[in-house]
C-alpha atoms as a PDB file:
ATOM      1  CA  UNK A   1    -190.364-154.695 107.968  1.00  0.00           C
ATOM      2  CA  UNK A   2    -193.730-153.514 109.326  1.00  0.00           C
ATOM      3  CA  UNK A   3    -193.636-156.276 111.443  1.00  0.00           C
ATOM      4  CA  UNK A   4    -189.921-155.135 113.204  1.00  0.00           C
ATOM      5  CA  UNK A   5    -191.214-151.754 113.695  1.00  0.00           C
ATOM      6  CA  UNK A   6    -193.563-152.909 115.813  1.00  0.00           C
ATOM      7  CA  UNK A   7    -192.399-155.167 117.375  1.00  0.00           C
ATOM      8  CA  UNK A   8    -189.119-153.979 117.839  1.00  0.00           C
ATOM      9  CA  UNK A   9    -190.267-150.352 120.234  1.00  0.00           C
ATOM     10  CA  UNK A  10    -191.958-152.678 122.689  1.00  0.00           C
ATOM     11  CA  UNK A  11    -188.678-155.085 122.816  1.00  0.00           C
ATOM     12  CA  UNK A  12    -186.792-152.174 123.953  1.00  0.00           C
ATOM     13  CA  UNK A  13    -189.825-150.476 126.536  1.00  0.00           C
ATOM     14  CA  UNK A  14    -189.850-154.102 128.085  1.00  0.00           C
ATOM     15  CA  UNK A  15    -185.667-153.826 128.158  1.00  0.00           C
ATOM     16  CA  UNK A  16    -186.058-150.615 130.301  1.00  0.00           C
ATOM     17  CA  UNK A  17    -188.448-151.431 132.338  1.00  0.00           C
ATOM     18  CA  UNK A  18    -186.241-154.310 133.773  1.00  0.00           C
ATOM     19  CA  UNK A  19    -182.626-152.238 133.710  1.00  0.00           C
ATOM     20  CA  UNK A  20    -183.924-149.035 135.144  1.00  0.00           C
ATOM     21  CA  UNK A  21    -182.999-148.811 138.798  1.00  0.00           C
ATOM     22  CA  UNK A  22    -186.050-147.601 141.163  1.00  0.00           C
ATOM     23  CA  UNK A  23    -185.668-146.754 144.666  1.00  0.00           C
ATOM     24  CA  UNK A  24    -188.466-147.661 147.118  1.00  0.00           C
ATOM     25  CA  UNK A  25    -189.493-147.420 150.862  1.00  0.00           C
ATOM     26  CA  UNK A  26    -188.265-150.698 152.661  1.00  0.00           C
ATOM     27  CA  UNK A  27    -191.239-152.713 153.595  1.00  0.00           C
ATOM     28  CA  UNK A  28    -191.634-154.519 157.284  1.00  0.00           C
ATOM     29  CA  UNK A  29    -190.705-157.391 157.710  1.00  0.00           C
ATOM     30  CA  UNK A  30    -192.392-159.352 160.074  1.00  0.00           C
ATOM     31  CA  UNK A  31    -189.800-162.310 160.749  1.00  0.00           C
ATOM     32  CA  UNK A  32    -188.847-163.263 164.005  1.00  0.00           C
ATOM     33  CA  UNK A  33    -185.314-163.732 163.074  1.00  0.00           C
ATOM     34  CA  UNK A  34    -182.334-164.363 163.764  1.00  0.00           C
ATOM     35  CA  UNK A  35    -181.855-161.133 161.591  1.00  0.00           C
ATOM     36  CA  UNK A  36    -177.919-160.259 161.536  1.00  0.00           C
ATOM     37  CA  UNK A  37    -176.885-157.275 162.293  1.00  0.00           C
ATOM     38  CA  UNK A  38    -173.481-155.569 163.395  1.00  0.00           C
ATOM     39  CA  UNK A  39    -173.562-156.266 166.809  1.00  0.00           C
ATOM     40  CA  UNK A  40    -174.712-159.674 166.198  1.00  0.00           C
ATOM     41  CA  UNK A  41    -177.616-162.515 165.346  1.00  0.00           C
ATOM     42  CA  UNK A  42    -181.044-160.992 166.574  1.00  0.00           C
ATOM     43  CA  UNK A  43    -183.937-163.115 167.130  1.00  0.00           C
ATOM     44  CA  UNK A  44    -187.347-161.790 168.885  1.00  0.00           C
ATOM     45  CA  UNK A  45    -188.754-165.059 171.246  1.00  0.00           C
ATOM     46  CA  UNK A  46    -192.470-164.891 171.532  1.00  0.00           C
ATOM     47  CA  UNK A  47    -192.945-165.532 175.756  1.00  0.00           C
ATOM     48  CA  UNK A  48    -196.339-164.857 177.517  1.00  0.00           C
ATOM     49  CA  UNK A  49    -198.192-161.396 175.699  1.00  0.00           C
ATOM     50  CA  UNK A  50    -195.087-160.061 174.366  1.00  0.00           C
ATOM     51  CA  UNK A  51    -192.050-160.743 172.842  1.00  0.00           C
ATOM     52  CA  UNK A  52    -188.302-160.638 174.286  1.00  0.00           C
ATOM     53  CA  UNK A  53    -185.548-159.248 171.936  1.00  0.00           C
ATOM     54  CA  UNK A  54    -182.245-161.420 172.149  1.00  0.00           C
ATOM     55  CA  UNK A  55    -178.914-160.426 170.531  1.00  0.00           C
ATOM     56  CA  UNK A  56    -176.612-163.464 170.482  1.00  0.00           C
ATOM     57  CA  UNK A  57    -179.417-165.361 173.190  1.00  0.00           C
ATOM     58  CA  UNK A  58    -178.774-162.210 175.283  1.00  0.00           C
ATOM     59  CA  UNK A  59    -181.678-160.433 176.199  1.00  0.00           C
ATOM     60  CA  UNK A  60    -181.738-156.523 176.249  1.00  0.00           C
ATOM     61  CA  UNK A  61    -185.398-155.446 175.100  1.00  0.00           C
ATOM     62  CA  UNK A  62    -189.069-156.279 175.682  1.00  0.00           C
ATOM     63  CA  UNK A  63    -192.239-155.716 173.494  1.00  0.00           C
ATOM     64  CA  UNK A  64    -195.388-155.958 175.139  1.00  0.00           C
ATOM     65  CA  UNK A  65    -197.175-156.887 171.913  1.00  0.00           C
ATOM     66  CA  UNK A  66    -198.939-159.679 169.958  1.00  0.00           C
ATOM     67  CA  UNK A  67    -197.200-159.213 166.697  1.00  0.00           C
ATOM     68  CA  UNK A  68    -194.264-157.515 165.445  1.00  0.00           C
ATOM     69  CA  UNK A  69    -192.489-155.960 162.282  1.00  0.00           C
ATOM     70  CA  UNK A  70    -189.302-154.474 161.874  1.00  0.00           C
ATOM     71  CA  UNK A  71    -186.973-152.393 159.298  1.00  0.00           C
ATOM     72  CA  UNK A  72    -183.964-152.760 159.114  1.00  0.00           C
ATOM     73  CA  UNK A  73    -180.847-150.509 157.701  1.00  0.00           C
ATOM     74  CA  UNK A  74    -179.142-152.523 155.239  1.00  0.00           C
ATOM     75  CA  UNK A  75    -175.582-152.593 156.851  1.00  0.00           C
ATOM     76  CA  UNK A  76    -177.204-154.085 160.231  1.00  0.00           C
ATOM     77  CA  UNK A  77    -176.440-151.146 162.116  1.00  0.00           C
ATOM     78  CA  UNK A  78    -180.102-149.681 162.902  1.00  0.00           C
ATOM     79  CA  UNK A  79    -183.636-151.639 162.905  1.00  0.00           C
ATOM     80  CA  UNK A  80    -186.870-149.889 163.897  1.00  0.00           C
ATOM     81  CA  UNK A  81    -189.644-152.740 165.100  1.00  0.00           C
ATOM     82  CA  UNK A  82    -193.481-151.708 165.373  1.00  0.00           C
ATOM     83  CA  UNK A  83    -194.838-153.524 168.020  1.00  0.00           C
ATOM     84  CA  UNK A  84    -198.706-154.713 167.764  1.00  0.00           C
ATOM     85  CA  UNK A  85    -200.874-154.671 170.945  1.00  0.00           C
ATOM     86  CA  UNK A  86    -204.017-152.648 170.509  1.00  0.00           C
ATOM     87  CA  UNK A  87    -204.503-149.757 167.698  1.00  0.00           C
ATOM     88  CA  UNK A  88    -201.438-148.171 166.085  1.00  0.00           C
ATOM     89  CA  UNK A  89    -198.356-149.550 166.629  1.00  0.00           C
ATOM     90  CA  UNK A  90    -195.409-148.667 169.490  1.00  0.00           C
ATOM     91  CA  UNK A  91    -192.195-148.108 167.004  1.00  0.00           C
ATOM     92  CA  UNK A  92    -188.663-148.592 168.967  1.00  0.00           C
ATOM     93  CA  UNK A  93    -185.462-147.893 167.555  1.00  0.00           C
ATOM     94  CA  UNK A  94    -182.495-150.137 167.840  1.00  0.00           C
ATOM     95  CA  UNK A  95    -179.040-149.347 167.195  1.00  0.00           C
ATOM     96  CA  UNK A  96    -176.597-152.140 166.934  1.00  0.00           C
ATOM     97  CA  UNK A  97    -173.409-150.093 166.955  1.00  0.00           C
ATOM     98  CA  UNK A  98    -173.416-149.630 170.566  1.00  0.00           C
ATOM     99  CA  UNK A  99    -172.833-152.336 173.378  1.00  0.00           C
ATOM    100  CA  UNK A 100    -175.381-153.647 174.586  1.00  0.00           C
ATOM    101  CA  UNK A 101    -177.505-152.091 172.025  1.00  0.00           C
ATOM    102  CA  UNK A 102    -179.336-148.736 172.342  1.00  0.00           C
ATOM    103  CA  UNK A 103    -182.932-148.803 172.736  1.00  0.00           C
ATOM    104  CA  UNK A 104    -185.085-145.937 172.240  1.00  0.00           C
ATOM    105  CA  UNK A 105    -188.829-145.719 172.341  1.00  0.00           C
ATOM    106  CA  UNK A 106    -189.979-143.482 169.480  1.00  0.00           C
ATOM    107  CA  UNK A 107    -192.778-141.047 171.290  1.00  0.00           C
ATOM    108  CA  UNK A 108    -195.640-141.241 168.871  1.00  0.00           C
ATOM    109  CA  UNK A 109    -197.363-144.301 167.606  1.00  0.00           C
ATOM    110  CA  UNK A 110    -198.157-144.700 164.010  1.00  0.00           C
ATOM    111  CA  UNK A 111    -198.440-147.518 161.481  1.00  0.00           C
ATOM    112  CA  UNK A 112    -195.694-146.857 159.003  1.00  0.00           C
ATOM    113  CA  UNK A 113    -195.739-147.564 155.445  1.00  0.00           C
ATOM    114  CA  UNK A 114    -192.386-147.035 154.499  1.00  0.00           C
ATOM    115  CA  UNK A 115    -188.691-146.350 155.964  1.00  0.00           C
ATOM    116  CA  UNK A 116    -185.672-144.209 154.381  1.00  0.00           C
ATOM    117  CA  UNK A 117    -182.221-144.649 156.627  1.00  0.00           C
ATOM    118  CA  UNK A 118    -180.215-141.261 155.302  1.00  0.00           C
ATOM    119  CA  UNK A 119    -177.071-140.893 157.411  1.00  0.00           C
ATOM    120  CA  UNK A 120    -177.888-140.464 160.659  1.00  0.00           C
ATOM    121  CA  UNK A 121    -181.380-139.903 160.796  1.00  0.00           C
ATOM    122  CA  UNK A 122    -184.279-142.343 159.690  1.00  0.00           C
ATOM    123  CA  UNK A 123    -187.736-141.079 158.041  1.00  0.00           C
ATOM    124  CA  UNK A 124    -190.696-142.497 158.609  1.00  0.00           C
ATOM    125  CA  UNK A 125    -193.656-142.537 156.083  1.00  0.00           C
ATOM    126  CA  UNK A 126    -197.007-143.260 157.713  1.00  0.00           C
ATOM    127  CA  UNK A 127    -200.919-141.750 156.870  1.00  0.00           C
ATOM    128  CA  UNK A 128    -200.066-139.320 159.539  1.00  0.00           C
ATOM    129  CA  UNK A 129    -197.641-137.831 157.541  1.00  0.00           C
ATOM    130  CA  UNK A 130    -193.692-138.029 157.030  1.00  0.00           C
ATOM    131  CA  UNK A 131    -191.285-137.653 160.279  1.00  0.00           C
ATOM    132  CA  UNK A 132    -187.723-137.555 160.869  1.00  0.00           C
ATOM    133  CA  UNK A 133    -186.114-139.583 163.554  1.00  0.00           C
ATOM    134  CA  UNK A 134    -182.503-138.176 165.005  1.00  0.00           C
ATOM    135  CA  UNK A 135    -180.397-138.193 167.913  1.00  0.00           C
ATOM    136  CA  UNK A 136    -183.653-139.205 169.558  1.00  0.00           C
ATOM    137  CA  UNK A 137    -185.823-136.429 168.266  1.00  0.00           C
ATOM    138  CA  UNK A 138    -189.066-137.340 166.333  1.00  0.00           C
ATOM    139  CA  UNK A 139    -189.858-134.177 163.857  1.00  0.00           C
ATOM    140  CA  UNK A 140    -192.714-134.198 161.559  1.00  0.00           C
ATOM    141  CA  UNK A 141    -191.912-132.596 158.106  1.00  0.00           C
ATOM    142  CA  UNK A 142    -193.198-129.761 156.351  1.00  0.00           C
ATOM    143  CA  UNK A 143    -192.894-129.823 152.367  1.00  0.00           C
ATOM    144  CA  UNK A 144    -188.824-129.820 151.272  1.00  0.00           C
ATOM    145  CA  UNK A 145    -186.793-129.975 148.402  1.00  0.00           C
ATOM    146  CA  UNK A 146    -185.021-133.187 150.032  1.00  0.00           C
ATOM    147  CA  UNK A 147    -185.530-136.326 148.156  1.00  0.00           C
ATOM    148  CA  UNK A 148    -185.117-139.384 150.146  1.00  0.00           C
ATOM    149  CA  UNK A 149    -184.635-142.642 148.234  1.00  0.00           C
END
């Protein structure tokens, strides 16, 4: 009986820890594709000191870097890529509900470390801080209330 009592408290911590439900910052992924989206099969094609961004084999995007990574919004609609040439970073925002697809180059470079999609906006986590991306608007936070999961 001693035996159960021990045994049986760590049975049920190592049950929770594998049915609780966490939420976490999506992490780059640094794939070339094809990545499917909404508007299509994407696929970034390494050429020269860049990289050319092809929806369907349709070009509508260049990256003048070495590397990439992108995140993408689980129902293919958005994708944000960080392109790698030298120090932080160039992050450009893709949205694959429009035709061809939009392309907007977010203003400030930064290494990001994690990526919430909430509606219409997108927040960024990064060592510089936290920053809201909307209707082409980068805002850097102040302490909320506002979870974001």
């Amino acid at each position: 009986m001693t035996a159960l009592r021990r045994i049986c408290p760590l049975i049920v911590a190592a049950l929770l820890v594998f049915a609780t439900v966490r939420a976490f910052a999506q992490e780059a992924d640094a794939s070339a594709g094809p990545i499917r989206t909404i508007g299509g099969s994407v696929l970034f094609v390494q050429q020269g000191n860049g990289f050319e961004a092809q929806i369907d084999g349709k070009p509508f995007d260049r990256l003048n870097a070495g590397r990439i990574a992108h995140f993408d919004e689980a129902s293919g609609a958005r994708m944000i890529v960080e392109a790698f040439d030298s120090g932080a970073p160039e992050l450009v925002f893709y949205d694959f509900s429009k035709r061809p697809p939009a392309v907007e180059r977010i203003g400030r470079r930064m290494k990001l470390t994690g990526v919430f999609w909430q509606g219409d906006e997108v927040v960024l986590k990064s060592a510089d801080g936290w920053f809201r991306f909307q209707r082409g608007t980068l805002t850097k936070l102040v302490s909320s209330k506002m979870i974001y999961h």
